[in-house]
PDB file of N, CA and C in Angstrom:
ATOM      1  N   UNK A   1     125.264   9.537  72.187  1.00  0.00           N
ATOM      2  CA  UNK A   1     125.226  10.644  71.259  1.00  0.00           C
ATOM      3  C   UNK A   1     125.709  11.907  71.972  1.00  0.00           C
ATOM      4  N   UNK A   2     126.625  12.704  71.226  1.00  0.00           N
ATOM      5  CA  UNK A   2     126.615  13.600  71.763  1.00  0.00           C
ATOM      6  C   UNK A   2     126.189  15.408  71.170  1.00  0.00           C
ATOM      7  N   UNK A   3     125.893  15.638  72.174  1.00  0.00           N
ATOM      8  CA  UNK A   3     124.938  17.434  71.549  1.00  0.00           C
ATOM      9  C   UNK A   3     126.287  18.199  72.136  1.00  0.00           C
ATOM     10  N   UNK A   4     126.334  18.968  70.386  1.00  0.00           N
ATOM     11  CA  UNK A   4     127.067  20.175  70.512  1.00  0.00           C
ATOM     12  C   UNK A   4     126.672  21.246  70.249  1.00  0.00           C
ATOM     13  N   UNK A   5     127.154  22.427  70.439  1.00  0.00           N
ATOM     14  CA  UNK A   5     126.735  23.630  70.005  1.00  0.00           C
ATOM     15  C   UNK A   5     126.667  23.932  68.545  1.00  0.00           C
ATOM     16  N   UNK A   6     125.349  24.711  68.540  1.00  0.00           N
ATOM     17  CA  UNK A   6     124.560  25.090  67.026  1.00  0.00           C
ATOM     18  C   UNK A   6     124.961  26.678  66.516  1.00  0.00           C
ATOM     19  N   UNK A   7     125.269  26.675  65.726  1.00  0.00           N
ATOM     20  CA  UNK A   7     124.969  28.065  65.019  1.00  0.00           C
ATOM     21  C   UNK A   7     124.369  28.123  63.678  1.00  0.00           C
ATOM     22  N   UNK A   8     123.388  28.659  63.549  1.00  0.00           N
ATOM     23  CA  UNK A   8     122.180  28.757  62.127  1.00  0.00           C
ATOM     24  C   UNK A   8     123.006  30.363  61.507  1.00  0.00           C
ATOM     25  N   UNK A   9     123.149  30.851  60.285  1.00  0.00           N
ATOM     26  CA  UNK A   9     123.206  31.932  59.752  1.00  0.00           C
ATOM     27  C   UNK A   9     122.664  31.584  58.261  1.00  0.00           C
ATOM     28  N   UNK A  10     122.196  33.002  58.269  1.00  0.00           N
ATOM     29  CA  UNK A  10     121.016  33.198  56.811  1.00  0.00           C
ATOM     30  C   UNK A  10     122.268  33.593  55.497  1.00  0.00           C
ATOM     31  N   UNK A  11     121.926  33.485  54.428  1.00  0.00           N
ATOM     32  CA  UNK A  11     122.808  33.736  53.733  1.00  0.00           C
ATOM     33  C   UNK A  11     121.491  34.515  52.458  1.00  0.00           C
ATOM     34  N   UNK A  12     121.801  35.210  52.218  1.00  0.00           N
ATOM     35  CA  UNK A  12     120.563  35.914  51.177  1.00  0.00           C
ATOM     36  C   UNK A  12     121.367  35.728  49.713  1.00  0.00           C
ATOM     37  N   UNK A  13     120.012  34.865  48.642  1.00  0.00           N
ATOM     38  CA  UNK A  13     120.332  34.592  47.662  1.00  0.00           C
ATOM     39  C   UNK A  13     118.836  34.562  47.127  1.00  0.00           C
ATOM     40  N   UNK A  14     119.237  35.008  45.446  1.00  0.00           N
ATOM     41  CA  UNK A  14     117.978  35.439  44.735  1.00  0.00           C
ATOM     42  C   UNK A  14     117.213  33.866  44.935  1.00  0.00           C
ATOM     43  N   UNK A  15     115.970  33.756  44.725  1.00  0.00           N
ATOM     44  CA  UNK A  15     115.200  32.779  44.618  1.00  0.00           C
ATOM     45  C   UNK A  15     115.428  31.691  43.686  1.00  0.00           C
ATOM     46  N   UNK A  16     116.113  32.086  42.051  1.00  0.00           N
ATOM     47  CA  UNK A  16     116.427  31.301  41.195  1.00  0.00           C
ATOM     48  C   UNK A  16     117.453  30.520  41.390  1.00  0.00           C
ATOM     49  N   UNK A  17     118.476  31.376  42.575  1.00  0.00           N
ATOM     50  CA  UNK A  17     119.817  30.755  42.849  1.00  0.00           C
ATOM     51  C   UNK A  17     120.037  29.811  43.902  1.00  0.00           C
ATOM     52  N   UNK A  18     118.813  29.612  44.734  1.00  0.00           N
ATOM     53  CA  UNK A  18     118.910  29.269  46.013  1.00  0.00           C
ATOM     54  C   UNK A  18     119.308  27.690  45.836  1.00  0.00           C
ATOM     55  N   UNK A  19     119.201  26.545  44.981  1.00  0.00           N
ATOM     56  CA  UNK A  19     119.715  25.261  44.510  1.00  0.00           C
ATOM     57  C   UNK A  19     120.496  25.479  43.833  1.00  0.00           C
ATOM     58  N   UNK A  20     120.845  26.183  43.832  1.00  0.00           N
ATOM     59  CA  UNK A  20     122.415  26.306  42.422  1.00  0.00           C
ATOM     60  C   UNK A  20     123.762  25.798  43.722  1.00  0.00           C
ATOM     61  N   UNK A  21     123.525  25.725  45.226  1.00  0.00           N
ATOM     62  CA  UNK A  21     124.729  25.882  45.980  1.00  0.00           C
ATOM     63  C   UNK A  21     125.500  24.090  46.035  1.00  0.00           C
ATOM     64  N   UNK A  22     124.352  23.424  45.484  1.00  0.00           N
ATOM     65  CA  UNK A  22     124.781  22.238  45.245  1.00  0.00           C
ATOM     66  C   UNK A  22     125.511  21.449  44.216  1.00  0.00           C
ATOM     67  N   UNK A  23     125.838  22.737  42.911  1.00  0.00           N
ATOM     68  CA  UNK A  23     126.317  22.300  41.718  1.00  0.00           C
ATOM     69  C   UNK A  23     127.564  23.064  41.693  1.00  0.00           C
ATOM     70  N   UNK A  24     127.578  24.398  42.569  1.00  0.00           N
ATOM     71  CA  UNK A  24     129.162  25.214  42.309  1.00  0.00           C
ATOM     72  C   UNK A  24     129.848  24.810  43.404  1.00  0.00           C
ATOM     73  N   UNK A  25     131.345  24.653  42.423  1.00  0.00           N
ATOM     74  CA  UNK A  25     132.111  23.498  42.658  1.00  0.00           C
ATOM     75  C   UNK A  25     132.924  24.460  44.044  1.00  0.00           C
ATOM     76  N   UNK A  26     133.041  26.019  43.867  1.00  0.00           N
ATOM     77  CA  UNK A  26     134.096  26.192  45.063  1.00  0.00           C
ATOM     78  C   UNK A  26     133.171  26.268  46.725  1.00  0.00           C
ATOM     79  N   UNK A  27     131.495  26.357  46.152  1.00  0.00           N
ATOM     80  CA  UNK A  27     131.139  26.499  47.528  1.00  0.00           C
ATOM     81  C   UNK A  27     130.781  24.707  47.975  1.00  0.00           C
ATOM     82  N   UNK A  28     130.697  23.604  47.158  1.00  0.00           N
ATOM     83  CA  UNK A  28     130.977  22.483  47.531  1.00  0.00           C
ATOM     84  C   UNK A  28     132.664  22.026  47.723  1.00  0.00           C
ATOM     85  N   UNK A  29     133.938  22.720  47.338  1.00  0.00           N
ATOM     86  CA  UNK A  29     135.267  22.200  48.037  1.00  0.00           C
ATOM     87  C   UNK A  29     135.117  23.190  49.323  1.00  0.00           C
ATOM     88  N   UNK A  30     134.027  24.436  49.645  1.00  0.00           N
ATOM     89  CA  UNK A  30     134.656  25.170  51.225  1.00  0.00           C
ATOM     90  C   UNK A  30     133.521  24.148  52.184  1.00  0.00           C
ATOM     91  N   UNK A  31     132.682  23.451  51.727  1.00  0.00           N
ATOM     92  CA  UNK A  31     131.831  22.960  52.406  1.00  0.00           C
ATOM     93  C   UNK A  31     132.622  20.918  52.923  1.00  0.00           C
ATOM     94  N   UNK A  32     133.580  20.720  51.754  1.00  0.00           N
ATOM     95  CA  UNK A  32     133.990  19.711  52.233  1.00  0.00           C
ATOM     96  C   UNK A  32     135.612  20.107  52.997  1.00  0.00           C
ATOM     97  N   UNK A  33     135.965  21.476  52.692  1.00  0.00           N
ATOM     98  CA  UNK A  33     137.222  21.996  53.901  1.00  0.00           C
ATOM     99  C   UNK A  33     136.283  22.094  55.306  1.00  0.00           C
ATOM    100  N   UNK A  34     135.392  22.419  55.520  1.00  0.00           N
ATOM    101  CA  UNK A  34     134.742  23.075  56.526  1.00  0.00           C
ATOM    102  C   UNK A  34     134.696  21.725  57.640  1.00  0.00           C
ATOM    103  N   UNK A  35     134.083  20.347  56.528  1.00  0.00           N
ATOM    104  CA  UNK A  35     134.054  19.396  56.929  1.00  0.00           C
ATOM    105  C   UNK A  35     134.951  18.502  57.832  1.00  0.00           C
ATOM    106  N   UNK A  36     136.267  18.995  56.613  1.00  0.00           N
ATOM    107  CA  UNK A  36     137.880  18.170  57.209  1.00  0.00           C
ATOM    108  C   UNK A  36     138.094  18.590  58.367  1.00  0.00           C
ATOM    109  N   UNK A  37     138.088  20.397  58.555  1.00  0.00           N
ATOM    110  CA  UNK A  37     138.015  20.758  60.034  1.00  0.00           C
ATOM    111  C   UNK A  37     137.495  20.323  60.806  1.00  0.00           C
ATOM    112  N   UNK A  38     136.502  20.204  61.009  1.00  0.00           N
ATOM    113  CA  UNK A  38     134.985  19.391  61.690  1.00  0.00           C
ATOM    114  C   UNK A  38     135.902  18.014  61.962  1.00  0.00           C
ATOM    115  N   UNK A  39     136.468  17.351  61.804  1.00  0.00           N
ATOM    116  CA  UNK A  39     136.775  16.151  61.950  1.00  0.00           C
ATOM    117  C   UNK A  39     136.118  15.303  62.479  1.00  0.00           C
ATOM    118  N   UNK A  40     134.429  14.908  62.081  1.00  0.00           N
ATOM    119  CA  UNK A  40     133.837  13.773  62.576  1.00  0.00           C
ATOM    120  C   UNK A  40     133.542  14.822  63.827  1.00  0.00           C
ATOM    121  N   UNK A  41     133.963  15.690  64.011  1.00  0.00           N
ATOM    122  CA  UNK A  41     133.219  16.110  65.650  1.00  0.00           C
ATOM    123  C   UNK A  41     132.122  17.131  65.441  1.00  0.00           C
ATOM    124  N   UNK A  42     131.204  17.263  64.404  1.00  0.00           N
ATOM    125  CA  UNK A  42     130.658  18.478  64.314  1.00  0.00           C
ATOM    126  C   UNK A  42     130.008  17.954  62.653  1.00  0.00           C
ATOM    127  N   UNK A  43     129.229  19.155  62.656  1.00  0.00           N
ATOM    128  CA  UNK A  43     128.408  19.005  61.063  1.00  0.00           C
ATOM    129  C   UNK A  43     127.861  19.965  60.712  1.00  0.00           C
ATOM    130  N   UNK A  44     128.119  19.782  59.147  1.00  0.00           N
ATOM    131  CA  UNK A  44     127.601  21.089  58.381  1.00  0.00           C
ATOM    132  C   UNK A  44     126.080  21.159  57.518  1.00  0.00           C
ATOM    133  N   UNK A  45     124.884  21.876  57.655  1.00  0.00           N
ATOM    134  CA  UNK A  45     124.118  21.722  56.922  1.00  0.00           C
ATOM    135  C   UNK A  45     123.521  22.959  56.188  1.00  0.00           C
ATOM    136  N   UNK A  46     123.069  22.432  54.875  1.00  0.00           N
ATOM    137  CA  UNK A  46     122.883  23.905  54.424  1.00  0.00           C
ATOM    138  C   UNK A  46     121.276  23.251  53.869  1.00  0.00           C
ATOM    139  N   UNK A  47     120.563  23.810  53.830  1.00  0.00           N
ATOM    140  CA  UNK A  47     119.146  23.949  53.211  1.00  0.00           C
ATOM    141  C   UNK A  47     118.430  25.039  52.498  1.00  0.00           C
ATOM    142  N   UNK A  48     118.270  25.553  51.525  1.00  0.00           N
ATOM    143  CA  UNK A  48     117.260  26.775  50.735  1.00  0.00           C
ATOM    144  C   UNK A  48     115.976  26.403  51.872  1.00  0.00           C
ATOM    145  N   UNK A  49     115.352  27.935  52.095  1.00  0.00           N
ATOM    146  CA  UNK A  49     114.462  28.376  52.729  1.00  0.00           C
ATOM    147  C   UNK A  49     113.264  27.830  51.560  1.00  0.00           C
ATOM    148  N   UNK A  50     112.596  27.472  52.237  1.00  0.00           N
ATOM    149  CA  UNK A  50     111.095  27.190  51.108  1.00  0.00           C
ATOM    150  C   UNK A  50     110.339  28.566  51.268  1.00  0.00           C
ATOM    151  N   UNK A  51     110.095  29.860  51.795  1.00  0.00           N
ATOM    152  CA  UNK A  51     109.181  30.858  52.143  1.00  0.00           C
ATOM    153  C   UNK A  51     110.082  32.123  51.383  1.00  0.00           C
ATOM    154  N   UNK A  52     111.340  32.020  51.816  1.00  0.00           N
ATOM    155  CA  UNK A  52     111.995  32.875  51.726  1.00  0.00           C
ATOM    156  C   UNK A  52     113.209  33.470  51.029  1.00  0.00           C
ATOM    157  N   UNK A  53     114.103  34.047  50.105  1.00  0.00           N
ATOM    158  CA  UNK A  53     115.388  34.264  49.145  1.00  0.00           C
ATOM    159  C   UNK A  53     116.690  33.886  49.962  1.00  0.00           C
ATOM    160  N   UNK A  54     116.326  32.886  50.718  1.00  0.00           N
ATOM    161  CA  UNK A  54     117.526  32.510  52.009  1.00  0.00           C
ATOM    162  C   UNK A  54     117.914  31.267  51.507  1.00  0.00           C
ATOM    163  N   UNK A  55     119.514  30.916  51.980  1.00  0.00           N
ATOM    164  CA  UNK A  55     119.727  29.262  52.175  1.00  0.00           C
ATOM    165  C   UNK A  55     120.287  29.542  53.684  1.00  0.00           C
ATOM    166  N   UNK A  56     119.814  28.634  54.527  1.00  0.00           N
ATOM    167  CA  UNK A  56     120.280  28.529  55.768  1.00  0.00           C
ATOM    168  C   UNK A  56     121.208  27.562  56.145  1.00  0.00           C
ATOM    169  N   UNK A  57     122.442  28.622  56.938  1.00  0.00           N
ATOM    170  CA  UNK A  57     123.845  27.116  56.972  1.00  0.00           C
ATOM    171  C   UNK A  57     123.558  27.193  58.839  1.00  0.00           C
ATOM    172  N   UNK A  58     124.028  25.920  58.565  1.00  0.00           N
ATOM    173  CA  UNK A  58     124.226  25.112  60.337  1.00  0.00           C
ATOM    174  C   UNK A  58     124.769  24.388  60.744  1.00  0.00           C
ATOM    175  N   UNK A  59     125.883  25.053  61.502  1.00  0.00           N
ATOM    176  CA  UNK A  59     127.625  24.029  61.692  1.00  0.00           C
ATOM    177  C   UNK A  59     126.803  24.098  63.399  1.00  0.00           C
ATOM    178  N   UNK A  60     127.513  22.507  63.612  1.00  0.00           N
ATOM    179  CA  UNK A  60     127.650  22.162  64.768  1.00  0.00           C
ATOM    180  C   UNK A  60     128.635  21.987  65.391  1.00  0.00           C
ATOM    181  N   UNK A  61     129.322  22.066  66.566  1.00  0.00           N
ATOM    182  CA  UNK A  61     130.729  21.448  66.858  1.00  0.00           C
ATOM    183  C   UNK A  61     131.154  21.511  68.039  1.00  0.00           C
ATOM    184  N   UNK A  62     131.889  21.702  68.308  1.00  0.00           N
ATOM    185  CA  UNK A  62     132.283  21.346  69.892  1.00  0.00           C
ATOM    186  C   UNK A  62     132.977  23.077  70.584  1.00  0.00           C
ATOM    187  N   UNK A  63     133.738  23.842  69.719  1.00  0.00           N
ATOM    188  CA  UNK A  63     133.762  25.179  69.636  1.00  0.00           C
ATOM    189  C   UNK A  63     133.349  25.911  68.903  1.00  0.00           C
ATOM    190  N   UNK A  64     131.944  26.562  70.130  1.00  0.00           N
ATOM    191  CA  UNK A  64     130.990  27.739  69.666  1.00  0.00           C
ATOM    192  C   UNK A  64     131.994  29.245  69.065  1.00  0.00           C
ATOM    193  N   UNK A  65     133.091  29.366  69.125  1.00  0.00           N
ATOM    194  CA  UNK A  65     133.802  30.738  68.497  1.00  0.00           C
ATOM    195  C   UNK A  65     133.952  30.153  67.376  1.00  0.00           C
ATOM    196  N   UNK A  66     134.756  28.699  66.937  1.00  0.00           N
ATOM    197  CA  UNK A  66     135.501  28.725  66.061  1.00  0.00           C
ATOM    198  C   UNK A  66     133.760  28.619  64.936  1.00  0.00           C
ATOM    199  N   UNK A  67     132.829  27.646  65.450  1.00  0.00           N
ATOM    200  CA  UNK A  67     131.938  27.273  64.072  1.00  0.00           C
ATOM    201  C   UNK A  67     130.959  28.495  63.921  1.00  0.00           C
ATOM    202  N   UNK A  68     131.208  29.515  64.729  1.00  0.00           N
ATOM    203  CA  UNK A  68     130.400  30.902  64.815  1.00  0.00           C
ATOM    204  C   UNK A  68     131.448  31.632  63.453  1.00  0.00           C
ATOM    205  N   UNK A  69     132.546  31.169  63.432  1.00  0.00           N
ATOM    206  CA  UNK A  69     133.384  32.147  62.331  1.00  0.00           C
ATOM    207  C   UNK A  69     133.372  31.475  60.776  1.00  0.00           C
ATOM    208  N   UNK A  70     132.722  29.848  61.020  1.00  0.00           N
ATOM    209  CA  UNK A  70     132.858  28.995  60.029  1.00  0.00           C
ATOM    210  C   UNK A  70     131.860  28.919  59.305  1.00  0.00           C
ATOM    211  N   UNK A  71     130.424  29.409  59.916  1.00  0.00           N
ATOM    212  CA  UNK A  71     129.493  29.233  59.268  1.00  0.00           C
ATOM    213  C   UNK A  71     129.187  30.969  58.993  1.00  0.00           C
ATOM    214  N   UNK A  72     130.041  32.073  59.231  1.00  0.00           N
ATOM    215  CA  UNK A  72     129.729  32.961  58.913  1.00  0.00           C
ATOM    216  C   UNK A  72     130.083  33.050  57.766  1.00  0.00           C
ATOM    217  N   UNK A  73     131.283  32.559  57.192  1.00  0.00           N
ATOM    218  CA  UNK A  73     132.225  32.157  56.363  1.00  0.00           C
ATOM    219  C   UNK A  73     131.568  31.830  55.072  1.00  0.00           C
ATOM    220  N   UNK A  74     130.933  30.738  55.342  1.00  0.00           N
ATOM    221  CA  UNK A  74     130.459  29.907  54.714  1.00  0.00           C
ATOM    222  C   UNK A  74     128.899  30.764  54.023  1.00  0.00           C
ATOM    223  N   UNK A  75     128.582  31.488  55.096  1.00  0.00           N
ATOM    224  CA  UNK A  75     127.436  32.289  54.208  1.00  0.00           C
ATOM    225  C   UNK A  75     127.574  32.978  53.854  1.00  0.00           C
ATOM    226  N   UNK A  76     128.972  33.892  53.540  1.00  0.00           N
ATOM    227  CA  UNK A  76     129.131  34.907  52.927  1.00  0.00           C
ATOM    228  C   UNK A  76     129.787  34.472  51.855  1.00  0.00           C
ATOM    229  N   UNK A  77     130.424  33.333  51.545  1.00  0.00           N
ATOM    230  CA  UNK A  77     130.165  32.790  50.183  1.00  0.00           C
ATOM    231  C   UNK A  77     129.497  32.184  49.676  1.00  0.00           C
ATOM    232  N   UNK A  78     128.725  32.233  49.976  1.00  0.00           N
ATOM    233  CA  UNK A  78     126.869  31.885  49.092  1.00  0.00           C
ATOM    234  C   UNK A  78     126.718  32.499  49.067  1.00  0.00           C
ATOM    235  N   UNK A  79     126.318  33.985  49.794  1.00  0.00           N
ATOM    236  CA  UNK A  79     126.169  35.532  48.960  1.00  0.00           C
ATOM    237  C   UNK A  79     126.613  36.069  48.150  1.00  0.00           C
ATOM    238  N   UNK A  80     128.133  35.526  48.184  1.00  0.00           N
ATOM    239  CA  UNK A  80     128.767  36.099  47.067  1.00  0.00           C
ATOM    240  C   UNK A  80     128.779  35.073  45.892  1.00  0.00           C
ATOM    241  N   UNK A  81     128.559  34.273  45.779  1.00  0.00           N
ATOM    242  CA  UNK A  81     128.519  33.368  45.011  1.00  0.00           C
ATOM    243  C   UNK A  81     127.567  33.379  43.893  1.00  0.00           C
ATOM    244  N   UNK A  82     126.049  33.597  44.740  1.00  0.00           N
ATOM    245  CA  UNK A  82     125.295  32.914  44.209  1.00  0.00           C
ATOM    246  C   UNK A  82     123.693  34.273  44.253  1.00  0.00           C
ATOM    247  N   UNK A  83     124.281  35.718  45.449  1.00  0.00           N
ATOM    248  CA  UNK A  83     123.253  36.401  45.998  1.00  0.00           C
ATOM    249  C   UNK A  83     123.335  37.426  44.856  1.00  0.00           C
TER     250      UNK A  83
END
């Protein structure tokens, strides 16, 4: 197995919206682009906060710059999406 580098970022979304990120269709095609990049070397996860108006994303991968810009990416369209 191998361990790569993590990056977690918060993405702030109202409470009602926080499961909605699984039904809109453009933040599920940037989540399966994000993926293609990733090529099997890395992974994307997103989870709604149970405490809090958050969904939390968490790309893994082998370059800490590039998935630091991918998962910033990625939470600022769930803010905009959905915050």
């Amino acid at each position: 197995m191998t361990i790569y580098p993590q990056v977690l970022k918060n993405a702030k979304i109202k409470n009602e919206n926080k499961k909605k990120y699984m039904t809109d269709p453009e933040i599920s095609r940037e989540i399966k682009r994000l993926e293609e990049i990733m090529a099997g070397e890395g992974r994307v996860l997103i989870r709604p906060s149970g405490t809090e108006p958050l969904v939390r994303v968490m790309i893994e991968g082998r370059d800490i710059g590039q998935i630091t810009g991918l998962a910033e990416g990625l939470a600022s369209l769930l803010t905009k999406r959905l915050g």
